[in-house]
PDB file of N, CA and C in Angstrom:
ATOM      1  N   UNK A   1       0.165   0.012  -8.666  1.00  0.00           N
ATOM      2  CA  UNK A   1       0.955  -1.195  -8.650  1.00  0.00           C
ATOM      3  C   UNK A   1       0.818  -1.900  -9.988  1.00  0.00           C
ATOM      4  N   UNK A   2       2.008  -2.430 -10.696  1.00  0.00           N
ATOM      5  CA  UNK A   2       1.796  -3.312 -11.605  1.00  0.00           C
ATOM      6  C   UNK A   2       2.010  -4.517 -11.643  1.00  0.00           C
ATOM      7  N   UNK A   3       0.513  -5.102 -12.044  1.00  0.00           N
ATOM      8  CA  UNK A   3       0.329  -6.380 -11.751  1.00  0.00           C
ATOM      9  C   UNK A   3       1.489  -7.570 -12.626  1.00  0.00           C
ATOM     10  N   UNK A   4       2.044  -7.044 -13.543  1.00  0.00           N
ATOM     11  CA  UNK A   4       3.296  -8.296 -13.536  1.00  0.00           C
ATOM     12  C   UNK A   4       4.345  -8.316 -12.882  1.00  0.00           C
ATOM     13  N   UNK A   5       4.134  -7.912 -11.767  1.00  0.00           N
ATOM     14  CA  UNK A   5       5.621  -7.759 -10.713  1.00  0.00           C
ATOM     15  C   UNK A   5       4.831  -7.942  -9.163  1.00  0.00           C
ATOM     16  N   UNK A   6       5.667  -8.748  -8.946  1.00  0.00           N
ATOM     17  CA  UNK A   6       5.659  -9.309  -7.858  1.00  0.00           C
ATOM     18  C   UNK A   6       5.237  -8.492  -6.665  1.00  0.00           C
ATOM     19  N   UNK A   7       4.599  -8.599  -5.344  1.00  0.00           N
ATOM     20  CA  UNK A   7       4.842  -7.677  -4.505  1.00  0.00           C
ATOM     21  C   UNK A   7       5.465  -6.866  -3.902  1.00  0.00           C
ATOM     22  N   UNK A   8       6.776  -7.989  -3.637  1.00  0.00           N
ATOM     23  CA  UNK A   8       7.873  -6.938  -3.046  1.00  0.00           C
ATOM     24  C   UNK A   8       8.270  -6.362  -3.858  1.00  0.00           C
ATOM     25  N   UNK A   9       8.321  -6.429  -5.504  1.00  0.00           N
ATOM     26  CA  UNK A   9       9.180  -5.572  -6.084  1.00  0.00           C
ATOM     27  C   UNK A   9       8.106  -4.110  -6.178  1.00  0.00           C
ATOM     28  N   UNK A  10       6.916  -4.651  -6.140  1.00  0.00           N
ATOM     29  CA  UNK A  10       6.024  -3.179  -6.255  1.00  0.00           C
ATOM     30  C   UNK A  10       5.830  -2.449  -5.081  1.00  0.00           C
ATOM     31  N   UNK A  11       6.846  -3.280  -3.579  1.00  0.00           N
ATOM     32  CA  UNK A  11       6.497  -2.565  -2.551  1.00  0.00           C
ATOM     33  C   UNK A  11       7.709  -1.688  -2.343  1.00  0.00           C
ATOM     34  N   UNK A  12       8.730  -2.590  -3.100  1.00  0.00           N
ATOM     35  CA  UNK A  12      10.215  -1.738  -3.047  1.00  0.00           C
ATOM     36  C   UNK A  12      10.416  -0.202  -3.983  1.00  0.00           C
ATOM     37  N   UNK A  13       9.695  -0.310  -5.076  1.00  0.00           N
ATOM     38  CA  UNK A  13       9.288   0.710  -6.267  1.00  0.00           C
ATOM     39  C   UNK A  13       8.717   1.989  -5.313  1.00  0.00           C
ATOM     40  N   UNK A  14       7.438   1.429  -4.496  1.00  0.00           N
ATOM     41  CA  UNK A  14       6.446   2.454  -3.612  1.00  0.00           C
ATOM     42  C   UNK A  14       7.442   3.088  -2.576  1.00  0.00           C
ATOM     43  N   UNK A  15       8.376   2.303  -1.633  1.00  0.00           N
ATOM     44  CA  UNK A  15       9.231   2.836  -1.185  1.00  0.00           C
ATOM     45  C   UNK A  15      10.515   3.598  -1.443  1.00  0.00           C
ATOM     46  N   UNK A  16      10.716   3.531  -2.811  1.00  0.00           N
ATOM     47  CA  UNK A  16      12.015   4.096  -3.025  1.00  0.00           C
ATOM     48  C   UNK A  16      11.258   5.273  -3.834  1.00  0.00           C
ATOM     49  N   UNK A  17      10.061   5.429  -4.342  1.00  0.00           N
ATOM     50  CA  UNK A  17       9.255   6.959  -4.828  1.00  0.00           C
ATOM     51  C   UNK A  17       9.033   7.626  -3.324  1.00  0.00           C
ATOM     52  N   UNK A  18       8.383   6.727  -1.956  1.00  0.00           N
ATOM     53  CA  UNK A  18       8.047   7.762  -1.107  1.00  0.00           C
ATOM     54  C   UNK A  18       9.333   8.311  -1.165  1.00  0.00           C
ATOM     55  N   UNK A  19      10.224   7.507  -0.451  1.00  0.00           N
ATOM     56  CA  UNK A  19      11.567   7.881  -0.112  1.00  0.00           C
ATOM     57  C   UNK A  19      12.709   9.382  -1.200  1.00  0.00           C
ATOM     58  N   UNK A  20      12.520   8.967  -2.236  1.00  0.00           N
ATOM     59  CA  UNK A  20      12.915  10.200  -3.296  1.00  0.00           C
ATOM     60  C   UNK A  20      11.542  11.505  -2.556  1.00  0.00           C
ATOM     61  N   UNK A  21      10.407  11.540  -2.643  1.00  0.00           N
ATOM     62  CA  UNK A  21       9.596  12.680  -2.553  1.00  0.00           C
ATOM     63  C   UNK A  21       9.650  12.998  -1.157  1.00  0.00           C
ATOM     64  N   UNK A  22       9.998  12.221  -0.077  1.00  0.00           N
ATOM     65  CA  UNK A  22      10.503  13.023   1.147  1.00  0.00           C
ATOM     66  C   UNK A  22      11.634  13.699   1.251  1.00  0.00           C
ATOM     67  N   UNK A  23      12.310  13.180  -0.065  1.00  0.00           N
ATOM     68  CA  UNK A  23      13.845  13.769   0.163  1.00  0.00           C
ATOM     69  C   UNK A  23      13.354  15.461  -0.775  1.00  0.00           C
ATOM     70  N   UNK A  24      12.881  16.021  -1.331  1.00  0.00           N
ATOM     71  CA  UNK A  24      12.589  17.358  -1.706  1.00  0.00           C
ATOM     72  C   UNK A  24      11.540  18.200  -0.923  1.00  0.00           C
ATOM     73  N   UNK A  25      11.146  19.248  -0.810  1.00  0.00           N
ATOM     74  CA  UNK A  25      10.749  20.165   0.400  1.00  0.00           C
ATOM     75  C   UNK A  25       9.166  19.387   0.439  1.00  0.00           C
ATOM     76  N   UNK A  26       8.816  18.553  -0.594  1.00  0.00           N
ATOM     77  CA  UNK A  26       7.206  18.002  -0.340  1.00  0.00           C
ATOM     78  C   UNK A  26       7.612  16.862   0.919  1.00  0.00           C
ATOM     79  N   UNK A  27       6.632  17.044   1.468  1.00  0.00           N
ATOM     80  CA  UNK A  27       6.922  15.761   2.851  1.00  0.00           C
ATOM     81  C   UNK A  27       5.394  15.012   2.698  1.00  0.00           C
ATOM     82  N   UNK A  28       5.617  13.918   2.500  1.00  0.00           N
ATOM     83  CA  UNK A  28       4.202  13.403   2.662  1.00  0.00           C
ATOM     84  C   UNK A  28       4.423  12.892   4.324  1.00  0.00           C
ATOM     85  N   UNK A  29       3.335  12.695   4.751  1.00  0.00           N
ATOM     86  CA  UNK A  29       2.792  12.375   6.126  1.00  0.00           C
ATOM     87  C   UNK A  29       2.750  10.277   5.969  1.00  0.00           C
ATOM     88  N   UNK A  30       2.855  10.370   7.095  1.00  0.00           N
ATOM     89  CA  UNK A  30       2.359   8.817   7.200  1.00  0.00           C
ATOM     90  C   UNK A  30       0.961   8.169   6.923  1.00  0.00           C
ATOM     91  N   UNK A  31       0.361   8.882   7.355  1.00  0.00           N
ATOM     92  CA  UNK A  31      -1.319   8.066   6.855  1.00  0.00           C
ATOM     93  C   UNK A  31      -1.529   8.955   5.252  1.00  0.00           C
ATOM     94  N   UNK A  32      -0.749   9.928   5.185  1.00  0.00           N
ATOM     95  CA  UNK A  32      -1.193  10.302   3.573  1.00  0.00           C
ATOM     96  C   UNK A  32      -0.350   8.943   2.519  1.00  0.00           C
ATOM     97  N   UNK A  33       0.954   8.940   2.912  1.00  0.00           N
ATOM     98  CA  UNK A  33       1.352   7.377   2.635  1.00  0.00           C
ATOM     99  C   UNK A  33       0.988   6.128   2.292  1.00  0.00           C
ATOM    100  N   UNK A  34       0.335   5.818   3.523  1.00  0.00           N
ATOM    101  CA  UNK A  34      -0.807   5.085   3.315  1.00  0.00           C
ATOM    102  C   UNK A  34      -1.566   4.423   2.485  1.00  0.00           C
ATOM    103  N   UNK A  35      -2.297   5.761   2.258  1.00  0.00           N
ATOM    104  CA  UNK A  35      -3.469   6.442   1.646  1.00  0.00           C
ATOM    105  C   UNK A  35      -3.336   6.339  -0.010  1.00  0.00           C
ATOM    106  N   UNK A  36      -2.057   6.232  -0.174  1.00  0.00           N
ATOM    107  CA  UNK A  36      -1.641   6.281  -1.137  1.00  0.00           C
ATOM    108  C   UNK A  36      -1.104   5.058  -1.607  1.00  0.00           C
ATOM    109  N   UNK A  37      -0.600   4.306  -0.897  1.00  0.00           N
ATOM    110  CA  UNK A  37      -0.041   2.578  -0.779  1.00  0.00           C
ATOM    111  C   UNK A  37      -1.322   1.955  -0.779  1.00  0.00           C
ATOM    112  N   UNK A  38      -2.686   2.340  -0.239  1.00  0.00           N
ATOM    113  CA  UNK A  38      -3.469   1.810  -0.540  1.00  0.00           C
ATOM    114  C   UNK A  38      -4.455   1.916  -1.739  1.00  0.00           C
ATOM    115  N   UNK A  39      -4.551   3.098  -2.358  1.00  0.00           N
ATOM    116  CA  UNK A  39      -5.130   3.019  -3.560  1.00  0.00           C
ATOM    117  C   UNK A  39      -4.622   2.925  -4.463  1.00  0.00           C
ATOM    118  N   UNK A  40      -3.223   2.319  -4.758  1.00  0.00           N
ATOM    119  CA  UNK A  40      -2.138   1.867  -5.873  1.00  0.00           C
ATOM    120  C   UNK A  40      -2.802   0.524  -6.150  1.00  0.00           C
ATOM    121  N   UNK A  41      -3.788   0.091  -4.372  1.00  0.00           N
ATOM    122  CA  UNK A  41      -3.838  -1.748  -5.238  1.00  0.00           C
ATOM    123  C   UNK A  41      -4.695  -2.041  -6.277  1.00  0.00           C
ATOM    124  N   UNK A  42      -4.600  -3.293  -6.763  1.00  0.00           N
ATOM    125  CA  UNK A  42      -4.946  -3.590  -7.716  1.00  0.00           C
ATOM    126  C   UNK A  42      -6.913  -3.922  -7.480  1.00  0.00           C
ATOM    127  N   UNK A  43      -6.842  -4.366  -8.590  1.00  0.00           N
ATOM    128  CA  UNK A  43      -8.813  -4.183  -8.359  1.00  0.00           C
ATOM    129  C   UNK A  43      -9.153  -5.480  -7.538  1.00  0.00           C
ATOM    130  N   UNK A  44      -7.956  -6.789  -7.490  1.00  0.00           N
ATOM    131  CA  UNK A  44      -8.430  -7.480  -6.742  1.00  0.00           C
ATOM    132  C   UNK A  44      -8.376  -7.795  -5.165  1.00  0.00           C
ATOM    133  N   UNK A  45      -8.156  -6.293  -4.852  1.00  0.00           N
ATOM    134  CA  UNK A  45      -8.111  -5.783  -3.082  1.00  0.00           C
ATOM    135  C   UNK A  45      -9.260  -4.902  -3.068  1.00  0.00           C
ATOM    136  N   UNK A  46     -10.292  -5.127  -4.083  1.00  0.00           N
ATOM    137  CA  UNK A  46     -11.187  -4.072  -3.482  1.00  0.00           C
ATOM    138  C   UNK A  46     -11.991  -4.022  -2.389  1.00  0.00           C
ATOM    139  N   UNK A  47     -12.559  -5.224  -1.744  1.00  0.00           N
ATOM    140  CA  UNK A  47     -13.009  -4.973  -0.408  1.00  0.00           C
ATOM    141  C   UNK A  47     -11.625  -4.833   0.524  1.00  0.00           C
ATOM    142  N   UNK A  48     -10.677  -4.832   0.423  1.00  0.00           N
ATOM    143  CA  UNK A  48      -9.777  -4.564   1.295  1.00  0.00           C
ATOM    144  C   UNK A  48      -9.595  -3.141   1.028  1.00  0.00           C
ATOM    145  N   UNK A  49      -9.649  -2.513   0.317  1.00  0.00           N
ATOM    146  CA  UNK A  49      -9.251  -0.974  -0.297  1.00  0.00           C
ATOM    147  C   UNK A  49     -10.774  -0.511   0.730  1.00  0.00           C
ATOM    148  N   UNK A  50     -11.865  -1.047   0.797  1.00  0.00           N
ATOM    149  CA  UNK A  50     -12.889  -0.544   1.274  1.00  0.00           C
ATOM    150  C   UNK A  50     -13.113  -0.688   2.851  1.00  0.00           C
ATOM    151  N   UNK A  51     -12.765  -1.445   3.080  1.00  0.00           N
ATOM    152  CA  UNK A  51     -13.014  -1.971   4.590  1.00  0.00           C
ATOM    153  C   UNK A  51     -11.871  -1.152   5.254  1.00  0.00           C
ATOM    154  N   UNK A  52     -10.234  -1.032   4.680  1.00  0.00           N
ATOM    155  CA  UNK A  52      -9.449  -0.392   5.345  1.00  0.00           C
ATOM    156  C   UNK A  52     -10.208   1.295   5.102  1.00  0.00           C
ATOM    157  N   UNK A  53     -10.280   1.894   4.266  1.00  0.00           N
ATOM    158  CA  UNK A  53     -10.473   3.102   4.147  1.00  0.00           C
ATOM    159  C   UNK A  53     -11.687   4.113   5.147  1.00  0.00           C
ATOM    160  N   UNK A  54     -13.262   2.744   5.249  1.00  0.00           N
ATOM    161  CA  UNK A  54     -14.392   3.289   5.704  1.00  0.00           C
ATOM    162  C   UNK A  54     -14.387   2.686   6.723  1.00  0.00           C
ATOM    163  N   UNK A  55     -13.186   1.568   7.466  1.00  0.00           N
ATOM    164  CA  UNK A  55     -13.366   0.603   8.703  1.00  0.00           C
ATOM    165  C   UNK A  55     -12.342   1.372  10.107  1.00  0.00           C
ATOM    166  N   UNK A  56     -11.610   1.981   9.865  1.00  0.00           N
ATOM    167  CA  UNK A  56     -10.731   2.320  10.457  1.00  0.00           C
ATOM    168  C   UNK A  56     -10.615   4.030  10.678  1.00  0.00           C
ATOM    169  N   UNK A  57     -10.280   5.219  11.718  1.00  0.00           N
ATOM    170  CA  UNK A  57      -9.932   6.058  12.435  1.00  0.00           C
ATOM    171  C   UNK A  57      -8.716   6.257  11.309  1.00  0.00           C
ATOM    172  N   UNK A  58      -7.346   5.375  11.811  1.00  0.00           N
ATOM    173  CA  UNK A  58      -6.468   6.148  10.628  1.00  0.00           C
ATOM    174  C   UNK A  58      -5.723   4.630   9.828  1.00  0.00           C
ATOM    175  N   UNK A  59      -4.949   5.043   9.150  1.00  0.00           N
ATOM    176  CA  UNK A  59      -4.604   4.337   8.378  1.00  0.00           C
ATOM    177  C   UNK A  59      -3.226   3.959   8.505  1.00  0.00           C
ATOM    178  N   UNK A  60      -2.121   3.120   8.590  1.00  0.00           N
ATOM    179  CA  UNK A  60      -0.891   3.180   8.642  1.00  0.00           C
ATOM    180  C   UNK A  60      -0.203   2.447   7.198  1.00  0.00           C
ATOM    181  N   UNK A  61       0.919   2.762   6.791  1.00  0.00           N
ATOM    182  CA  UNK A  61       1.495   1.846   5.773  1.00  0.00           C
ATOM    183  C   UNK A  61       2.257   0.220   6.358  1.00  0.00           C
ATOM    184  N   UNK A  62       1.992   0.273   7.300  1.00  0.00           N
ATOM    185  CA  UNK A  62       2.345  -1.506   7.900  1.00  0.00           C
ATOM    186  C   UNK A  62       0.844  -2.549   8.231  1.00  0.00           C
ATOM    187  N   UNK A  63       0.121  -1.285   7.939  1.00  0.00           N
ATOM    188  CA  UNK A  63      -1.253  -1.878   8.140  1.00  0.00           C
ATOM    189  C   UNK A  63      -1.841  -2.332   6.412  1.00  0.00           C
ATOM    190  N   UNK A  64      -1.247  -1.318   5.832  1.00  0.00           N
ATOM    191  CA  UNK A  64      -1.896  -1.856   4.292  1.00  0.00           C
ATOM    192  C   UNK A  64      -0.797  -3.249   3.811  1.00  0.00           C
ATOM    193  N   UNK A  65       0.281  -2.972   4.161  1.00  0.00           N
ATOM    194  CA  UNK A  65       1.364  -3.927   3.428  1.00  0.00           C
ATOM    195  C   UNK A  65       1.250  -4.974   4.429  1.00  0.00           C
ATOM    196  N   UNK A  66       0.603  -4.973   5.882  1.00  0.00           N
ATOM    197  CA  UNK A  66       0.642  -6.575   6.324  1.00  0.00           C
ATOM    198  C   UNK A  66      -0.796  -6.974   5.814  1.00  0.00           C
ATOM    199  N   UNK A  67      -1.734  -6.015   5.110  1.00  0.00           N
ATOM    200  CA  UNK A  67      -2.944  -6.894   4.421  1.00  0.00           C
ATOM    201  C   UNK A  67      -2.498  -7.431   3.128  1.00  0.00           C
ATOM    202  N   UNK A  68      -1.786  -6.564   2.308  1.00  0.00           N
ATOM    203  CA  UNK A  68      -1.507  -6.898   1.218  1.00  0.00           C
ATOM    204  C   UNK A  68      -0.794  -8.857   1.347  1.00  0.00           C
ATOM    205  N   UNK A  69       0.631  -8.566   2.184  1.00  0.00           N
ATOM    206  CA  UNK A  69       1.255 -10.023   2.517  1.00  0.00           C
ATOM    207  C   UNK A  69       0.170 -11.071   2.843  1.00  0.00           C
ATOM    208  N   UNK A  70      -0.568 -10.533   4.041  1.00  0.00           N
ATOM    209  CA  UNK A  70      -1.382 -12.084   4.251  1.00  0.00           C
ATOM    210  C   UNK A  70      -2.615 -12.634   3.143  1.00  0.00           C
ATOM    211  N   UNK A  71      -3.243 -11.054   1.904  1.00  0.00           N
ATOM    212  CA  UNK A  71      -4.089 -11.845   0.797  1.00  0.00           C
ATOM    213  C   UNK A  71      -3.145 -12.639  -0.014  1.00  0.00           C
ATOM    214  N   UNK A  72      -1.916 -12.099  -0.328  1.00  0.00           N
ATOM    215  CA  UNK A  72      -0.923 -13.294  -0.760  1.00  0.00           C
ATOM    216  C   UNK A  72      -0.649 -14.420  -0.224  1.00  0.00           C
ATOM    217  N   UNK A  73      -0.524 -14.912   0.920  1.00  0.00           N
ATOM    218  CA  UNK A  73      -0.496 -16.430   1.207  1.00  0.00           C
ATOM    219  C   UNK A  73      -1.610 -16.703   1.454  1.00  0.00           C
ATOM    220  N   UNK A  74      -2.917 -16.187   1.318  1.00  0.00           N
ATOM    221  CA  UNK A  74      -3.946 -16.601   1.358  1.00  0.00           C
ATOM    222  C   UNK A  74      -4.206 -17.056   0.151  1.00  0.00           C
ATOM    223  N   UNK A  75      -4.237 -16.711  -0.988  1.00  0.00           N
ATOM    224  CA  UNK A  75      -3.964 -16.620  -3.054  1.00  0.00           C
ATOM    225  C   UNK A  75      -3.595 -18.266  -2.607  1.00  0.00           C
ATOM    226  N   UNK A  76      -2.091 -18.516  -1.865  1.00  0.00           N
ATOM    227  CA  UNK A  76      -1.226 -19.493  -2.292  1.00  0.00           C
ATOM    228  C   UNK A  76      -2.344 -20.510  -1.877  1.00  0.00           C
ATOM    229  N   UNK A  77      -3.092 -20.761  -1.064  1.00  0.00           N
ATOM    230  CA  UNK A  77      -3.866 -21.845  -0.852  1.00  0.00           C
ATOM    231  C   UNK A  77      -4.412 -22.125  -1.537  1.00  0.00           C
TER     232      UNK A  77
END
């Protein structure tokens, strides 16, 4: 993720790369997704990069992007 762009635009970027690499014979999986949405973040999600990765069974991409949204209105306070 790059940190001079906003979230959604770095969440729209992440989605329109998965989206192109599902469209050719590579298929990524959903928790490989993830997996991958989650170690794009930046260094200041690192206990979140840690707690999701070693806290949890599996991983989903609505699970990393509703942590990502709520450390952002958390920031805004």
């Amino acid at each position: 993720m790059n940190d001079a762009k906003s979230m959604d635009e770095n969440l729209d970027e992440f989605k329109r790369l998965s989206f192109e690499i599902n469209q050719t014979k590579e298929k990524l999986g959903k928790e490989s997704e993830a997996i991958i949405l989650l170690n794009s973040l930046p260094d200041t999600y690192k206990e979140v990069k840690v707690a999701m990765k070693y806290g949890r069974d599996n991983i989903s991409t609505d699970s990393v992007i509703g942590v990502q949204i709520r450390k952002q209105e958390f920031r805004k306070w």
